[in-house]
N, C-alpha and C. Protein backbone atom coordinates (compact mmCIF):
# COMPACT_ATOMS: atom_id res chain seq x y z
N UNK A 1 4.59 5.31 15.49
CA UNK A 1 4.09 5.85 16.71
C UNK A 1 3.75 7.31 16.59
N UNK A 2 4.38 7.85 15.79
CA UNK A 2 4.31 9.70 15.90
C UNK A 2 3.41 9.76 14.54
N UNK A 3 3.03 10.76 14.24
CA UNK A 3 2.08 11.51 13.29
C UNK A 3 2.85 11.98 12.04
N UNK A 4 2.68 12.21 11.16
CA UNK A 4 3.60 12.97 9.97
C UNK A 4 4.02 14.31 10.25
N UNK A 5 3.30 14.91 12.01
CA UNK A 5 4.45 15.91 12.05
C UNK A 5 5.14 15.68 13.32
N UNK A 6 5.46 14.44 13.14
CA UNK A 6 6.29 13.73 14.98
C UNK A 6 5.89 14.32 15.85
N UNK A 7 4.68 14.16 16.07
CA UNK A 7 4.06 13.83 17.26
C UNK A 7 3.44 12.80 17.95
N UNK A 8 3.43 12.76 18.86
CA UNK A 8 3.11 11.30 19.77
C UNK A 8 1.48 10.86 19.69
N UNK A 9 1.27 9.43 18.98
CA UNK A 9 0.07 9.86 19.50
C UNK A 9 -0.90 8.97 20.48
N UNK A 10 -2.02 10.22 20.59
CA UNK A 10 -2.62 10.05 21.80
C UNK A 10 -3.07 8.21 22.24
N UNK A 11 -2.61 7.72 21.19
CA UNK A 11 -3.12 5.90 21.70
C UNK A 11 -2.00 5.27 22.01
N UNK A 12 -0.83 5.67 22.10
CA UNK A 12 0.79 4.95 22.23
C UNK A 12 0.51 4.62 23.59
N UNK A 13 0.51 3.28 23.54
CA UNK A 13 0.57 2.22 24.73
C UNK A 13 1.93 3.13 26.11
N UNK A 14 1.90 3.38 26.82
CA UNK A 14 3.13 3.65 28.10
C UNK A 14 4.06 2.89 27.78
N UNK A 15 4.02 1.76 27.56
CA UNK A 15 4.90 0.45 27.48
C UNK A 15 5.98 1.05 25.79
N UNK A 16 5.23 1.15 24.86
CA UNK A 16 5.35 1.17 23.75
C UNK A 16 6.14 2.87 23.88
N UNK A 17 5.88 3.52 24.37
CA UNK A 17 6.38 5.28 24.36
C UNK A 17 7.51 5.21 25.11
N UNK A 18 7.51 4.34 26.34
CA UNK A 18 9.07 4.20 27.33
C UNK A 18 9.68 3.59 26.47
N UNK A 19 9.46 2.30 25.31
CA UNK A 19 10.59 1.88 24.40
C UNK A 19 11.29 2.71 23.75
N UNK A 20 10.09 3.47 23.00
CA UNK A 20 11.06 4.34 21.85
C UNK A 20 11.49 5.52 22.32
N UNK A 21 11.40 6.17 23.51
CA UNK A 21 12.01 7.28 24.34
C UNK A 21 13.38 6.44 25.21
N UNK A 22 13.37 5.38 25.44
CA UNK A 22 14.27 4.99 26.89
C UNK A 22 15.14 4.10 26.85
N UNK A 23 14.57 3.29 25.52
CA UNK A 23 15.14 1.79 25.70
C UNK A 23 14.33 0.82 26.81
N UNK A 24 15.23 -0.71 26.13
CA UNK A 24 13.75 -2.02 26.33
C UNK A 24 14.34 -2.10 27.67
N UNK A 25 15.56 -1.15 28.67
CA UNK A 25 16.17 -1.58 30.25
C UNK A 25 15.01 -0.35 31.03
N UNK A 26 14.22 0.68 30.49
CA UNK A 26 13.53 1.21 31.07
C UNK A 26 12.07 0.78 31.05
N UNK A 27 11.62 0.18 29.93
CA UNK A 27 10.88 -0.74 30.25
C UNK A 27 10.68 -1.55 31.33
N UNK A 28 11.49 -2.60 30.97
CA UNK A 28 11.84 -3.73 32.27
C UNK A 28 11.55 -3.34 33.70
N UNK A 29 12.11 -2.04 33.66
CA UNK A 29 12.19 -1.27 35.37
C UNK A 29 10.84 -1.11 35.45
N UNK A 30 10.46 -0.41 34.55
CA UNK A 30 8.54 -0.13 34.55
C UNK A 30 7.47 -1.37 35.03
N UNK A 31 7.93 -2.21 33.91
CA UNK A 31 6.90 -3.20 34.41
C UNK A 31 7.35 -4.32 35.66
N UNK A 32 8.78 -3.86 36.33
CA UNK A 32 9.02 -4.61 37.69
C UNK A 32 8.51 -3.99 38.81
N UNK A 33 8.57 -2.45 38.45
CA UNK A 33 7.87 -1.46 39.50
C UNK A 33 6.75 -2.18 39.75
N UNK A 34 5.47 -1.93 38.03
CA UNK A 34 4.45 -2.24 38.27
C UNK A 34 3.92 -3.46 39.13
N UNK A 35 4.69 -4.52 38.86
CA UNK A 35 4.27 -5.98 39.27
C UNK A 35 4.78 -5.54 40.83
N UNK A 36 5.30 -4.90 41.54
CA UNK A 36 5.95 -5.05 42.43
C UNK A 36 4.85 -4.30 43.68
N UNK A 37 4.16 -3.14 42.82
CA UNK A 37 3.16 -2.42 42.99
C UNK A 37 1.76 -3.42 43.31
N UNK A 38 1.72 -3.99 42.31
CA UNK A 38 0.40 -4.74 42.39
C UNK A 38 0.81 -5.75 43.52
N UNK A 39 2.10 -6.50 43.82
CA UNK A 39 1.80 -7.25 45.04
C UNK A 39 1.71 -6.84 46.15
N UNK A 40 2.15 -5.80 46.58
CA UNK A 40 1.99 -4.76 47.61
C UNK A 40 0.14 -4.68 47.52
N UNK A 41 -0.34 -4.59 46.82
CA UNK A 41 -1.44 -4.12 46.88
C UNK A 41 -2.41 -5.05 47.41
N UNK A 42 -2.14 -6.32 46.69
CA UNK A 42 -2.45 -7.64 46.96
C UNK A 42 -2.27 -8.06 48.44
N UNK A 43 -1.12 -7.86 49.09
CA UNK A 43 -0.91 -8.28 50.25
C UNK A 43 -1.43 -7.44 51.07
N UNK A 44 -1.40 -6.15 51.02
CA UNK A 44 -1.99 -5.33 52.21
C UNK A 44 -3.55 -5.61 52.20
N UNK A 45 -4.07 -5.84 51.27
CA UNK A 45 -5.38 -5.90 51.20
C UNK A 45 -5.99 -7.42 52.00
N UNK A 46 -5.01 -8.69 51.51
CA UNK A 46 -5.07 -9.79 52.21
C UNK A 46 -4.84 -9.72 53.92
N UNK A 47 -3.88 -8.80 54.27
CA UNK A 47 -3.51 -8.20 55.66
C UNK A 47 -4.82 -7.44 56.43
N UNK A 48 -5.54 -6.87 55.46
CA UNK A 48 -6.88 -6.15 56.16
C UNK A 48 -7.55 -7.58 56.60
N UNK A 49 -7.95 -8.05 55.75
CA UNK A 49 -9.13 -9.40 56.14
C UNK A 49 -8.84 -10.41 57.03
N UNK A 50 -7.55 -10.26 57.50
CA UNK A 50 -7.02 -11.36 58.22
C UNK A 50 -6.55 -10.06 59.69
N UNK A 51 -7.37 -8.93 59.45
CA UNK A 51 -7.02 -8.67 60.97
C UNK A 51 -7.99 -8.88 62.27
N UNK A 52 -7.60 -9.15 63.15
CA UNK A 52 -8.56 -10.21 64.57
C UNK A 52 -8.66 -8.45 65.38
N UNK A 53 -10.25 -8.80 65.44
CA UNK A 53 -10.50 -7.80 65.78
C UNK A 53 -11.47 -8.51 66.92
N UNK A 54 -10.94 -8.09 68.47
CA UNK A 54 -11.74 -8.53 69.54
C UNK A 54 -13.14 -8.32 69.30
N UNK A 55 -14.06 -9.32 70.16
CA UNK A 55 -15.03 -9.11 70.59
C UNK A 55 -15.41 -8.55 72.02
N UNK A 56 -16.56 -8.10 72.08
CA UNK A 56 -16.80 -7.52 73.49
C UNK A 56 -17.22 -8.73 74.61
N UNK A 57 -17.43 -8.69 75.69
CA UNK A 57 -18.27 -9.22 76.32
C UNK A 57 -19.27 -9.83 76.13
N UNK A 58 -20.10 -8.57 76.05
CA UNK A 58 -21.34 -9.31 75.71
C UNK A 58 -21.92 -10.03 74.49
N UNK A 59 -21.01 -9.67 73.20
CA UNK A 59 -20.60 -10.60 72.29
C UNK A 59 -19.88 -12.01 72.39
N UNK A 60 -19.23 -12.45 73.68
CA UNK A 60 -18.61 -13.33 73.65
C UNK A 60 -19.79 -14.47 74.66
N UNK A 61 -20.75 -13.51 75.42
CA UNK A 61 -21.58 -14.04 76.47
C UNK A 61 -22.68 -14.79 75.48
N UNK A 62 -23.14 -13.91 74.21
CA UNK A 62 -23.91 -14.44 73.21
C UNK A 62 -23.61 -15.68 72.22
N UNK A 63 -21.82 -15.88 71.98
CA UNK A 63 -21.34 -16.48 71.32
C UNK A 63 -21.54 -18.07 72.08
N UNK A 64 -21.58 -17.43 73.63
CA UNK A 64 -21.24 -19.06 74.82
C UNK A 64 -22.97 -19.54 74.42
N UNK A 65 -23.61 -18.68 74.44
CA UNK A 65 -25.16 -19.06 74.70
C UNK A 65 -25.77 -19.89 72.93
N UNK A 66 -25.09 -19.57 72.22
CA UNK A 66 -25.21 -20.22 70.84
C UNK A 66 -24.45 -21.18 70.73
N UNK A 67 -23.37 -21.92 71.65
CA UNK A 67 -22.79 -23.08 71.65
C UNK A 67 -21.49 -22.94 71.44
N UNK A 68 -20.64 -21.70 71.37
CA UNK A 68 -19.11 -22.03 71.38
C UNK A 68 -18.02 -21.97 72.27
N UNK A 69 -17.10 -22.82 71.95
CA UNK A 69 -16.29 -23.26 73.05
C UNK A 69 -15.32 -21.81 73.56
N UNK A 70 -15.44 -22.38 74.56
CA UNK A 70 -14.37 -21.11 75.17
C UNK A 70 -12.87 -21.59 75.51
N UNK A 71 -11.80 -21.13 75.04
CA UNK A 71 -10.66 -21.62 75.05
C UNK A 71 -9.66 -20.29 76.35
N UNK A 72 -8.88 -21.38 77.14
CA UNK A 72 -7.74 -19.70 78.10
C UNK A 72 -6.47 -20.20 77.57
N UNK A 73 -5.50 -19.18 77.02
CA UNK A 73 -4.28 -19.67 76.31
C UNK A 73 -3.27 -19.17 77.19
N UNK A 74 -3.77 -18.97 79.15
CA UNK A 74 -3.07 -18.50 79.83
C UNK A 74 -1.79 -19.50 80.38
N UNK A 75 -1.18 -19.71 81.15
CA UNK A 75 -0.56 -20.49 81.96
C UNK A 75 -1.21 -21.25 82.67
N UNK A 76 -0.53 -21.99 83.17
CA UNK A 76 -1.51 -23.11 84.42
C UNK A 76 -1.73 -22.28 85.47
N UNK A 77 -0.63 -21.80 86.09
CA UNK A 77 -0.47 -20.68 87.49
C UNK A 77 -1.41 -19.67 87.34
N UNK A 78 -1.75 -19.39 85.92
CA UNK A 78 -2.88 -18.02 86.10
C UNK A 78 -3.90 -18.95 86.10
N UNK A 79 -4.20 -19.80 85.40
CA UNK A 79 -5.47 -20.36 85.39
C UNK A 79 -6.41 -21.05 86.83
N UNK A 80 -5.12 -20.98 87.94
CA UNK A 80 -5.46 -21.81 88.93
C UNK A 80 -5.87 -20.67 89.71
N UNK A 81 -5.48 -19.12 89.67
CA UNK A 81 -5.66 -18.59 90.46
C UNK A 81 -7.16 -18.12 89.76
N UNK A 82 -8.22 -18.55 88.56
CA UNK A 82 -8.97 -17.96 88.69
C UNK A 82 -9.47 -18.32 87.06
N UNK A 83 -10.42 -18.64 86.71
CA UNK A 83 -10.88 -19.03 84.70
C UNK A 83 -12.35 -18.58 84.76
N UNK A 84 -12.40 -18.67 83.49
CA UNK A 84 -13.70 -18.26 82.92
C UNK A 84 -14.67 -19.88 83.45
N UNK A 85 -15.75 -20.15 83.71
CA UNK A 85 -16.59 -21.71 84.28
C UNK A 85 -16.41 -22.43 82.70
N UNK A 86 -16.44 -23.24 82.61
CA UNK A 86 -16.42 -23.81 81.17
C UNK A 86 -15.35 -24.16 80.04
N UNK A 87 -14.52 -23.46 81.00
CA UNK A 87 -13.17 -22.83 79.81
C UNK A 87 -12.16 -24.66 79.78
N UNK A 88 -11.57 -24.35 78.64
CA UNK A 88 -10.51 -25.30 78.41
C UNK A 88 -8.87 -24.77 78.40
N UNK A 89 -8.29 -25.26 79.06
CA UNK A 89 -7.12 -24.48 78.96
C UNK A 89 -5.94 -25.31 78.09
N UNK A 90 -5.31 -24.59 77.60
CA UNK A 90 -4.42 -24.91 76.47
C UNK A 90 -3.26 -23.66 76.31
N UNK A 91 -2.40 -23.68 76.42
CA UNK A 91 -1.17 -22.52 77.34
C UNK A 91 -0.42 -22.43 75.58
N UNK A 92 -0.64 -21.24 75.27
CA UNK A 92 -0.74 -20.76 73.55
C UNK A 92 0.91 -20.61 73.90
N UNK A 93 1.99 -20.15 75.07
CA UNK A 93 3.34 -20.38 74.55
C UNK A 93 4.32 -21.17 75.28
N UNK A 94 3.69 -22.10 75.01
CA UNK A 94 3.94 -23.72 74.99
C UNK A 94 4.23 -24.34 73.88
N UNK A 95 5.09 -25.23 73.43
CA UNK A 95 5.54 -25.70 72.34
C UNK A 95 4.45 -27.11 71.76
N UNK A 96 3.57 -26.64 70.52
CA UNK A 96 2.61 -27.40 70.30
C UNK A 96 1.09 -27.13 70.54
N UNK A 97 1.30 -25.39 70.72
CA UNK A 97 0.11 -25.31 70.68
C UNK A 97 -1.39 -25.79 70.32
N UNK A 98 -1.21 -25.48 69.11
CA UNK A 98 -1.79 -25.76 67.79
C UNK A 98 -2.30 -27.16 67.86
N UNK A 99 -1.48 -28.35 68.15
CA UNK A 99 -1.67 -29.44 68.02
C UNK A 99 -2.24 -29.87 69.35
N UNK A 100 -2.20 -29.02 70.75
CA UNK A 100 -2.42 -29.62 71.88
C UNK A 100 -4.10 -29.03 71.62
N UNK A 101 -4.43 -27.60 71.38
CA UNK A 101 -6.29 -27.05 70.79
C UNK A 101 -6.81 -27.80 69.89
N UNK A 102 -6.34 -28.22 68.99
CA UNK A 102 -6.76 -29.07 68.06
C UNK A 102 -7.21 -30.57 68.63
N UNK A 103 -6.67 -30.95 69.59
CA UNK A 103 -6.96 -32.48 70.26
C UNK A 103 -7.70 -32.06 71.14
N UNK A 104 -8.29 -30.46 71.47
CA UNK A 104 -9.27 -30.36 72.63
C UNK A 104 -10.74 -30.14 72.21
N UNK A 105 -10.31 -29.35 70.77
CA UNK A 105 -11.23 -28.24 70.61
C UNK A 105 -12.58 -29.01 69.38
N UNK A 106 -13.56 -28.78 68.89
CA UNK A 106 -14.22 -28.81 67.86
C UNK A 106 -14.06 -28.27 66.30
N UNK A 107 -13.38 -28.38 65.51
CA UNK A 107 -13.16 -27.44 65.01
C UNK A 107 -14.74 -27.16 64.30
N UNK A 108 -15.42 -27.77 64.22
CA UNK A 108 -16.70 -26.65 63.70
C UNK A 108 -17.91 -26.14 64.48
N UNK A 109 -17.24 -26.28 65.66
CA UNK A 109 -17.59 -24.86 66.71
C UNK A 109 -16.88 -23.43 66.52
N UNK A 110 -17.44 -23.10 66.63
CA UNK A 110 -17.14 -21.19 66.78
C UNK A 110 -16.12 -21.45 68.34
N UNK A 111 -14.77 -20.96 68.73
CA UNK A 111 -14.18 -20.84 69.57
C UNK A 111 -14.06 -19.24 70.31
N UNK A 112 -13.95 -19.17 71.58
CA UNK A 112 -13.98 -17.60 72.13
C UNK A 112 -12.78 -17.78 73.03
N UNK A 113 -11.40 -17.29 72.58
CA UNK A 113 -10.29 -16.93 72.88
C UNK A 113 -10.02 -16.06 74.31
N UNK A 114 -9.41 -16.33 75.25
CA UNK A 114 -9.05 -15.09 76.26
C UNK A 114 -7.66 -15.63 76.83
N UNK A 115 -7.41 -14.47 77.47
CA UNK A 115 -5.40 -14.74 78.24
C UNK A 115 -6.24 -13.92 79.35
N UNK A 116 -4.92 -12.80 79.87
CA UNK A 116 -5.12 -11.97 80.60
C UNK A 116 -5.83 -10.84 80.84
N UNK A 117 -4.68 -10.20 79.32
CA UNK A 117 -5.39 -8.78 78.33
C UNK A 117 -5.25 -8.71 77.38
N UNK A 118 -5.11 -9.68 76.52
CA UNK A 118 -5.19 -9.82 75.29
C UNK A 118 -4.03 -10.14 73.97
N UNK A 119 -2.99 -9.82 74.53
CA UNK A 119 -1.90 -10.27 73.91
C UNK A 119 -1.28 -11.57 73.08
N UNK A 120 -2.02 -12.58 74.08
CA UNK A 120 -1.97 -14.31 74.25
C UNK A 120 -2.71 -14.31 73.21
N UNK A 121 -3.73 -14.12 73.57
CA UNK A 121 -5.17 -14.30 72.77
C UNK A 121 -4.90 -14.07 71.17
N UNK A 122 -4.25 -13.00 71.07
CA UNK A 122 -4.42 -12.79 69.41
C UNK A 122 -3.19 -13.67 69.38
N UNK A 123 -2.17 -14.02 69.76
CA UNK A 123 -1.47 -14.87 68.97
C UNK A 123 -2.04 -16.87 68.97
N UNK A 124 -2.95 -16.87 69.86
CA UNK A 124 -3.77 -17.87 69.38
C UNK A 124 -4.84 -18.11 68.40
N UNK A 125 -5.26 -16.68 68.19
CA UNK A 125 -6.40 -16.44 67.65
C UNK A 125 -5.98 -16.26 66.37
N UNK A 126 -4.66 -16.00 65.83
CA UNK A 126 -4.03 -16.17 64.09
C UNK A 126 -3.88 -17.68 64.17
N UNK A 127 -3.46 -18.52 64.50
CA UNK A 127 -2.89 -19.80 65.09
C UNK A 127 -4.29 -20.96 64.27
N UNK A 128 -5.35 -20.46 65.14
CA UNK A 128 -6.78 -21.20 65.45
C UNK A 128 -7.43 -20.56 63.68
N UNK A 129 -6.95 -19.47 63.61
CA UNK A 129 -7.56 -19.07 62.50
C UNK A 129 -6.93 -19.56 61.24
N UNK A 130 -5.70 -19.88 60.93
CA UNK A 130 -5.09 -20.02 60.02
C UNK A 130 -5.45 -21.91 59.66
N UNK A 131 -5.34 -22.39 60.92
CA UNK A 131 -6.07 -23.91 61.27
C UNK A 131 -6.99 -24.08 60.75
N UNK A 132 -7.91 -23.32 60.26
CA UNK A 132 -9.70 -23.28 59.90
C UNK A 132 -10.93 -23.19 60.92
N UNK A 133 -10.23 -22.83 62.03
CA UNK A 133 -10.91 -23.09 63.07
C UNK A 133 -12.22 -21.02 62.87
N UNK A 134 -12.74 -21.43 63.20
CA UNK A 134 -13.63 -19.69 63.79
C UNK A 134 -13.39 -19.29 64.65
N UNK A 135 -12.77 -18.51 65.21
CA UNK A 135 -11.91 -17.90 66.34
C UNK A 135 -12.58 -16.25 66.66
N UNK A 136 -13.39 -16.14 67.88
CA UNK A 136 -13.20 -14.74 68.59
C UNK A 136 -12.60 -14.39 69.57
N UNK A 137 -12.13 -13.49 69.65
CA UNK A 137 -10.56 -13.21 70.67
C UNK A 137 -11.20 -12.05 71.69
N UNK A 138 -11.66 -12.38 72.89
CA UNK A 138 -12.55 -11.80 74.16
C UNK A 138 -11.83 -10.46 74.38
N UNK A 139 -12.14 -9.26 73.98
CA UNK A 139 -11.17 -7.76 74.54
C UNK A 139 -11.00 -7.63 75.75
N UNK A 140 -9.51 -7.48 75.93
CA UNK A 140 -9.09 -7.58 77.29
C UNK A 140 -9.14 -8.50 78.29
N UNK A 141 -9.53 -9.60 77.69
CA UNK A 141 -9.17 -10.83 78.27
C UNK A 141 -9.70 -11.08 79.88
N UNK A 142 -9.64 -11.55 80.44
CA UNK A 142 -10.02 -11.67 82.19
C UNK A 142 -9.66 -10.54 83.05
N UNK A 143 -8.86 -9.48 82.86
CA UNK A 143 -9.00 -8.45 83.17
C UNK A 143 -10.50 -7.74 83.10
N UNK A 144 -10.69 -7.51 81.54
CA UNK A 144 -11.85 -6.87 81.32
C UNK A 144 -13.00 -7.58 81.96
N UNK A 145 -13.40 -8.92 81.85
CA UNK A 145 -13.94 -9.74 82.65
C UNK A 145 -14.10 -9.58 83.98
N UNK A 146 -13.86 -9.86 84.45
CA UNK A 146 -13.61 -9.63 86.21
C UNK A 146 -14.23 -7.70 86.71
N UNK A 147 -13.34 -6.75 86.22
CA UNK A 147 -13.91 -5.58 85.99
C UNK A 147 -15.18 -5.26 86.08
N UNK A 148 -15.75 -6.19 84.58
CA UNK A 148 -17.34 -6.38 84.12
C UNK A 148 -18.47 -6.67 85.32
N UNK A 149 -17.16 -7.14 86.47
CA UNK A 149 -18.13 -8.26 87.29
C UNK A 149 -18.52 -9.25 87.17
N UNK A 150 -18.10 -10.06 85.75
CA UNK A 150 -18.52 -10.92 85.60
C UNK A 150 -17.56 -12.54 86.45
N UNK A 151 -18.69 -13.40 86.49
CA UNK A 151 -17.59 -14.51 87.73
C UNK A 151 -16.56 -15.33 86.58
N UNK A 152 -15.70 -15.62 88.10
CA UNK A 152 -14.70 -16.83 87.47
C UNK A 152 -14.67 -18.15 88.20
N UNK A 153 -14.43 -18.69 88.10
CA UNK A 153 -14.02 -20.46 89.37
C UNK A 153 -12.30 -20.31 89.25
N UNK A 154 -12.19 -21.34 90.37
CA UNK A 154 -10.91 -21.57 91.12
C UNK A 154 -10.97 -22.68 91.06
């Protein structure tokens, strides 16, 4: 590894320079760091692409007009006092979600998610997404809606 006047040289692998400086237990630590490093890296990066990022309104008004279903993952009691026209309701914390949207929904329709203000929504909208379903999650939910001016039915 060293030169004829012991020196290191400039091509000694990291791996190969922590042996003969540290021993093969500082190694080990090195390349558990590393691997430990790279899954971190791996996962946060998988964590970006899988984050649900609402749509607007008028993105969701465009989404209805190209054919996709509109799903409310509110309660019955909210839904009675007021829904989007069209909507299917399916109550996201209810036991069986998943399986009760799935017996409603298309899955190769594009779906447009709403609750109240949004809370519901994204935990249906990982749910629907992880399912294979295409999932957009309406910002701010029937709050923002209503606001907009836009109508609801009773």
């Amino acid at each position: 590894m060293g030169n004829s006047e012991g020196k290191s040289s400039p091509y000694c692998s990291i791996v190969a320079c922590c042996l003969a400086k540290y021993g093969k237990y500082c190694v080990m630590r090195y390349l558990l760091l590393s691997v430990a490093v790279m899954i971190t890296i791996v996962s946060s990066s998988s964590a970006v692409e899988s984050e649900i990022v609402p749509v607007s309104i008028d993105q969701a008004e465009k989404a209805f007009a190209d054919g996709a279903q509109l799903l409310d993952v509110r309660t019955k009691e909210e839904w009675d006092e007021g829904h989007l026209k069209g909507a299917t309701l399916v109550t996201v914390t209810q036991e069986g979600f998943l399986k009760n949207a799935k017996a409603k929904l298309d899955p190769k329709k594009p779906v447009v998610v709403y609750c109240r203000s949004g809370r519901r929504s994204a935990m249906a909208t990982e749910q629907l997404r992880t399912a294979g379903f295409t999932v957009l999650d309406l910002n701010g939910g029937i709050i923002a809606w209503q606001a907009a001016g836009k109508p609801v039915v009773k």
